[in-house]
Protein backbone atom coordinates (compact mmCIF):
# COMPACT_ATOMS: atom_id res chain seq x y z
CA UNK A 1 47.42 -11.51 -139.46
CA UNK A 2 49.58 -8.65 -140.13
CA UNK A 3 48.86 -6.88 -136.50
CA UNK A 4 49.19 -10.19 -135.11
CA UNK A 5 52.58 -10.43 -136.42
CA UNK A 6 53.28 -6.85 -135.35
CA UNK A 7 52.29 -7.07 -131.61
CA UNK A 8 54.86 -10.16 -131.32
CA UNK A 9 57.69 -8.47 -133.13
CA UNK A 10 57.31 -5.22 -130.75
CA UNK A 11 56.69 -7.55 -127.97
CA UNK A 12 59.83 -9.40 -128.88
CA UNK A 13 62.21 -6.37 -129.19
CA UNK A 14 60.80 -4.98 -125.92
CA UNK A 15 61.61 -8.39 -124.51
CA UNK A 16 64.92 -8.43 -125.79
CA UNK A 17 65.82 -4.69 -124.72
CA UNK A 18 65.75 -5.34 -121.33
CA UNK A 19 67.75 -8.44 -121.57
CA UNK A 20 70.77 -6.56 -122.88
CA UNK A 21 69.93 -3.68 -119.97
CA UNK A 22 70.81 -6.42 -117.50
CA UNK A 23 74.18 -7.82 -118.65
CA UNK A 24 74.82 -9.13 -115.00
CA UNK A 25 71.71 -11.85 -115.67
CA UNK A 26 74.04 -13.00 -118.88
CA UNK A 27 77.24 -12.87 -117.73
CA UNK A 28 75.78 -15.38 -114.90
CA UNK A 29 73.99 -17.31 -117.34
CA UNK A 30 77.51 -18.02 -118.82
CA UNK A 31 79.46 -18.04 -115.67
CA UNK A 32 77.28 -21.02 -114.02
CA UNK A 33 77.95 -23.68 -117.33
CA UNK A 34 81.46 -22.61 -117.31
CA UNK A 35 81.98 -23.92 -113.72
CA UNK A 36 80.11 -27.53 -114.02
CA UNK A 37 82.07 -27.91 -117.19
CA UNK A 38 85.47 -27.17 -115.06
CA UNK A 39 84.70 -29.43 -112.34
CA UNK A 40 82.84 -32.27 -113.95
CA UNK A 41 84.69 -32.17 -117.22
CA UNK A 42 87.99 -32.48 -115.68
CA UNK A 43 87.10 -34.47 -112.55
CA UNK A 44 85.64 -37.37 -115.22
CA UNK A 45 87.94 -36.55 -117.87
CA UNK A 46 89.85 -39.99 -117.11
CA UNK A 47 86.40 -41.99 -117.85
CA UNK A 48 85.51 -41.88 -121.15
CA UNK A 49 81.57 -42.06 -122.07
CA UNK A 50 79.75 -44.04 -124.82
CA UNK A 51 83.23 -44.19 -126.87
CA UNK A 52 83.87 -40.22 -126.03
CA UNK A 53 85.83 -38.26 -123.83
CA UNK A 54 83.62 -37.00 -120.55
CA UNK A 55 84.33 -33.57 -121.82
CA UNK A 56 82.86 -34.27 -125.03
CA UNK A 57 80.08 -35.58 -123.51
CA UNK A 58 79.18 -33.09 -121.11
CA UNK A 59 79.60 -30.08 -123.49
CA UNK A 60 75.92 -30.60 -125.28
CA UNK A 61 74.73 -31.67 -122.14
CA UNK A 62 75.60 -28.69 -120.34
CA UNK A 63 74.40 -26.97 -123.20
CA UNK A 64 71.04 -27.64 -122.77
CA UNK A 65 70.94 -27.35 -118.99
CA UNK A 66 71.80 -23.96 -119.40
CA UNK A 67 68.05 -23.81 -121.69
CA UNK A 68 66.98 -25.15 -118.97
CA UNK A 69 67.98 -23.09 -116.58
CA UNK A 70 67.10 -20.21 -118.95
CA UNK A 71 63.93 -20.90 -119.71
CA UNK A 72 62.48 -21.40 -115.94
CA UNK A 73 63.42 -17.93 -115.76
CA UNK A 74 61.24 -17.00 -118.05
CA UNK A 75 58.21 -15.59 -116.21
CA UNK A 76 60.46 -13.25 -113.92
CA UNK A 77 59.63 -10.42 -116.50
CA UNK A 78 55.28 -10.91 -116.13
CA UNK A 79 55.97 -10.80 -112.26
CA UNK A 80 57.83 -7.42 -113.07
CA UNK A 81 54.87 -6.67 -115.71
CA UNK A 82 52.43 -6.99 -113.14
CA UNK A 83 53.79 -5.03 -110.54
CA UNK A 84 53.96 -2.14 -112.79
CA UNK A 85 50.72 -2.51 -114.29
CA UNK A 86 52.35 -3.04 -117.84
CA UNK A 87 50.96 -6.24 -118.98
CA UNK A 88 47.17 -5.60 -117.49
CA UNK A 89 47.44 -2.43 -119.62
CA UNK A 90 48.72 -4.25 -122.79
CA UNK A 91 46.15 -7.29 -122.11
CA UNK A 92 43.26 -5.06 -122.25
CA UNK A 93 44.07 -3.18 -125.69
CA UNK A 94 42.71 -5.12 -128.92
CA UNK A 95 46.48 -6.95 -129.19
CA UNK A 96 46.17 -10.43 -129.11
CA UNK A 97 47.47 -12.26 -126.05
CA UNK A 98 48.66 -15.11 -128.16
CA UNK A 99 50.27 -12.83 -130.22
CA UNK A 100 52.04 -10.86 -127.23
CA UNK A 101 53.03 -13.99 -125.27
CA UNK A 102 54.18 -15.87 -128.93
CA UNK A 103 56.45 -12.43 -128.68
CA UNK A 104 58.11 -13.23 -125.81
CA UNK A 105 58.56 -16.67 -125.78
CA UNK A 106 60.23 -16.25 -129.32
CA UNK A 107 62.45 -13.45 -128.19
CA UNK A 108 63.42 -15.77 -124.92
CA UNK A 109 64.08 -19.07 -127.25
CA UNK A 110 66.23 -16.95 -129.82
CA UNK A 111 68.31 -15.33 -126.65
CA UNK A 112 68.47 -19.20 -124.92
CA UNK A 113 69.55 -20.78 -128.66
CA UNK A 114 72.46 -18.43 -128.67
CA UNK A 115 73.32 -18.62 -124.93
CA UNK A 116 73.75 -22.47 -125.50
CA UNK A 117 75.80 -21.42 -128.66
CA UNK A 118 77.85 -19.39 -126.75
CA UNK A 119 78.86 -22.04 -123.94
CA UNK A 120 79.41 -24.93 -126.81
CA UNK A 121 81.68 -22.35 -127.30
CA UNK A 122 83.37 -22.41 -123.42
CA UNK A 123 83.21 -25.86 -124.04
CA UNK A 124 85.60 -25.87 -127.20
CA UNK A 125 88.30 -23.39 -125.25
CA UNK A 126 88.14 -26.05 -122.85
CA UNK A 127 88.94 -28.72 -124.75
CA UNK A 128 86.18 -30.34 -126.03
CA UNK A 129 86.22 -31.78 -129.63
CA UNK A 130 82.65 -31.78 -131.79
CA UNK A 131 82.02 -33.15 -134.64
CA UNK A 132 78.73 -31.92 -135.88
CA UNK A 133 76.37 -33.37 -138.44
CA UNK A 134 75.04 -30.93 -140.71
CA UNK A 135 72.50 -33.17 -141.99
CA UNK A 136 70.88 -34.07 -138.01
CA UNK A 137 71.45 -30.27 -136.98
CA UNK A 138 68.40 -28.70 -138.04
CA UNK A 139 66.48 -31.11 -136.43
CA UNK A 140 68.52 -31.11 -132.71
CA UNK A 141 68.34 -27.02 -132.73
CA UNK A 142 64.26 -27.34 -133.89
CA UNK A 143 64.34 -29.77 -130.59
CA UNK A 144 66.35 -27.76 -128.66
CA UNK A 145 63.97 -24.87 -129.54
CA UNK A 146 61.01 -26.69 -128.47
CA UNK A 147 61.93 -27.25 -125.10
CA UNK A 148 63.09 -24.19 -124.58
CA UNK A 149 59.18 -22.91 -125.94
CA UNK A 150 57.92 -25.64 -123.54
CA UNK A 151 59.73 -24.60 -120.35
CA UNK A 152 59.21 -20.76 -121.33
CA UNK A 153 55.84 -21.06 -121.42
CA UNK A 154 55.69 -23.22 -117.80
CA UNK A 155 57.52 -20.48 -116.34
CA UNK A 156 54.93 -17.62 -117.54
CA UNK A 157 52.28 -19.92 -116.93
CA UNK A 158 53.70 -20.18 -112.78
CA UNK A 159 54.48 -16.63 -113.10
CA UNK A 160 51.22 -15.23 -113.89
CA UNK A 161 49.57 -17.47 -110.82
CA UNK A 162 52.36 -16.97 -108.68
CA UNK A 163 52.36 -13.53 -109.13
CA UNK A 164 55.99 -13.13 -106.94
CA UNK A 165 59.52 -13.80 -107.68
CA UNK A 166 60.17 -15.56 -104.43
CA UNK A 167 57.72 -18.43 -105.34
CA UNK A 168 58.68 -18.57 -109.07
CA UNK A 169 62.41 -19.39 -107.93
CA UNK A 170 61.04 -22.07 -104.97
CA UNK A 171 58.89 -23.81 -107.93
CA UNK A 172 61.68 -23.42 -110.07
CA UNK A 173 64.41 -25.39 -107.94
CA UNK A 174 61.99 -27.63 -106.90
CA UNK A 175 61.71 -28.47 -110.98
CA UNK A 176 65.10 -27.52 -112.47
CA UNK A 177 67.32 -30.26 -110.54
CA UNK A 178 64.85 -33.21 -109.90
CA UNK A 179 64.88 -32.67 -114.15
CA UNK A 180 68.34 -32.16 -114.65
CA UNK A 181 69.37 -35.43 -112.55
CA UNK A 182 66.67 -37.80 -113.86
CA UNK A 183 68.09 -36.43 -117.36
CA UNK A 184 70.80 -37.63 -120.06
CA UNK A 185 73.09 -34.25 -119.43
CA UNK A 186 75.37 -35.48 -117.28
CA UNK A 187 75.64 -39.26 -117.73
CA UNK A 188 73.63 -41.52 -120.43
CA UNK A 189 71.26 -44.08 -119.73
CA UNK A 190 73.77 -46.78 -119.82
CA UNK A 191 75.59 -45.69 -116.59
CA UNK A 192 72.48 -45.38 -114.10
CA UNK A 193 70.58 -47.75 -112.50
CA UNK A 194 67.32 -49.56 -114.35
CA UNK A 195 64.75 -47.51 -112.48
CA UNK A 196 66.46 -43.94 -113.58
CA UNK A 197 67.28 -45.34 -116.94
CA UNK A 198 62.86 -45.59 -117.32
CA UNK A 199 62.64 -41.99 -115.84
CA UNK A 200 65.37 -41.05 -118.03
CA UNK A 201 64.21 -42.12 -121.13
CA UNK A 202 61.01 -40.17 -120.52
CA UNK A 203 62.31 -36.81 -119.29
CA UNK A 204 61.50 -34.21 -121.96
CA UNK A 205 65.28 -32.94 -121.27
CA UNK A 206 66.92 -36.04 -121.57
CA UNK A 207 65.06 -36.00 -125.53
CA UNK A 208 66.03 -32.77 -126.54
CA UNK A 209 70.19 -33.28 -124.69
CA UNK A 210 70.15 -36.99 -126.87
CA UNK A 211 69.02 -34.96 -130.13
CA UNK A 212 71.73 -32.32 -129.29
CA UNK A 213 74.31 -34.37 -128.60
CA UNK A 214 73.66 -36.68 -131.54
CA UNK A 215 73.67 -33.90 -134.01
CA UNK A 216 77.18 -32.24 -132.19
CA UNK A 217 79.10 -35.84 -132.33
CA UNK A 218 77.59 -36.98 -135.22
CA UNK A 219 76.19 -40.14 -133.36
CA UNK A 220 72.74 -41.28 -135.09
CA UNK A 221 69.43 -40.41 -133.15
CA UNK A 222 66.47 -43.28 -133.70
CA UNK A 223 62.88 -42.27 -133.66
CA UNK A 224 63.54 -38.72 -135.04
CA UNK A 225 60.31 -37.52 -135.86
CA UNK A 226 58.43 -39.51 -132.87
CA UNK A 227 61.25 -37.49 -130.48
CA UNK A 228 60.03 -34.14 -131.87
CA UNK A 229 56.40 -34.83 -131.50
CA UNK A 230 57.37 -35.71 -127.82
CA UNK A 231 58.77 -32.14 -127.34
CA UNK A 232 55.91 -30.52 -129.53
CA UNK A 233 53.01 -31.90 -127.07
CA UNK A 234 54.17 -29.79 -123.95
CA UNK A 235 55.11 -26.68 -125.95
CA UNK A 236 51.80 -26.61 -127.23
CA UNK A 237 50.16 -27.32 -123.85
CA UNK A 238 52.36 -24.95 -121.64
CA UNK A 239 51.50 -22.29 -124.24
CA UNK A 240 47.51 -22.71 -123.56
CA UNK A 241 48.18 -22.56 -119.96
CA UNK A 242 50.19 -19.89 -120.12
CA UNK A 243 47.33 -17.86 -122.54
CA UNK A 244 44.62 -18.62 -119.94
CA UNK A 245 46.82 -17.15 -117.40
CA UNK A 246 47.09 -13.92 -119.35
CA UNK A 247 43.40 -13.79 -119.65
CA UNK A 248 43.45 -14.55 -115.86
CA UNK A 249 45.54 -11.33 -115.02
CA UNK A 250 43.45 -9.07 -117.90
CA UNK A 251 40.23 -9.44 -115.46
CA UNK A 252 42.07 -9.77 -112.20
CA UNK A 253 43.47 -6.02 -113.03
């Protein structure tokens, strides 16, 4: 258990080394929520939203997008992994590849968890007013955490199959803004038309923005537990795929 726990803090710190050796990928990660905030916060600033201002509203959502957003990027470091013959290597000592891909996926939900932090934070110099709920916010950052697990994993898991950055970022757009529009980030279910409002309420992004959002404004979230069971399933499942990939590329290489 120990060793286990070993290979996925070394894993983790490796993972998290070369995030801070590429300041231009955070800075950009920062840069991008700042700018939807701008325009749609101030373009729908006159219309408030389920009894808040749009700002207010947006800020969680945007929040989240940027996990989103985050988190598809996720298997860009296997593709580099491969290429050098890094992760064959490490798949083929007696480490555990759950343990080494628990590692990363950690290291990349910690980094997204304070990324979102950081552009509630944009979000506050902008203008926008929270009023969090201590009491709901354990349970909207376990959500949040979840998701950003799930969508992690997904990315490794296209990553290790794709095997190229240039078809990692095709799937990825092709996923990323059919998600984010079908989703409760921008607008709530209220304001869109009875067909989206169904897709909507199912979108794994649209659960983890309401649980957010609830806990930031302090508005009450039904079905808590059933919500993070929701977000559980596909973190669990995206985490097998993503293993079987890794034992994929051990005998490929």
């Amino acid at each position: 258990m120990s060793g286990a726990f070993d290979v996925a803090r070394e894993v983790g710190l490796r993972t998290w080394r070369i995030t801070w050796r590429r300041p231009v990928l955070l800075t950009f990660s920062l840069g991008q929520p700042l700018i939807w905030m701008l325009f749609f916060g101030f373009l729908f600033q006159r219309f408030p939203i389920s009894g808040f201002p749009y700002l207010d509203f947006l800020a969680p959502g945007v929040s989240a997008m940027t996990v989103l957003f985050g988190a598809s990027q996720s298997g860009v470091g296997w593709i580099r992994d491969l290429g050098t013959g890094f992760l064959p290597r490490m798949l083929n000592t007696p480490a555990s590849p759950a343990a080494i891909l628990a590692g990363k996926i950690l290291a990349d939900v910690v980094r997204l968890l304070l990324q979102a932090l950081a552009v509630l934070a944009l979000g506050l110099a902008l203008g926008a007013r929270l009023r969090p709920d201590p009491a709901a916010l354990p349970a909207a950052v376990l959500g949040l955490a979840l998701f950003a697990a799930a969508f992690c994993a997904f990315s490794c898991t296209i990553a290790l199959h794709a095997r190229a950055q240039e078809t990692l970022a095709t799937f990825v757009h092709l996923v990323n803004m059919p998600l984010l529009f079908t989703s409760t980030a921008l607008v709530p279910r209220a304001h869109m038309p009875g067909w989206l409002a169904e897709v909507a309420a199912m979108n794994p992004l649209s659960i983890a923005v309401e649980l957010w959002r609830g806990a930031l404004l302090s508005s009450p979230v039904p079905g808590l537990t059933g919500k993070l069971i929701y977000l559980a399933v596909p973190t669990v499942f995206f985490f097998l795929t993503a293993l079987e990939g890794m034992k994929l590329a051990a005998r490929r290489y």
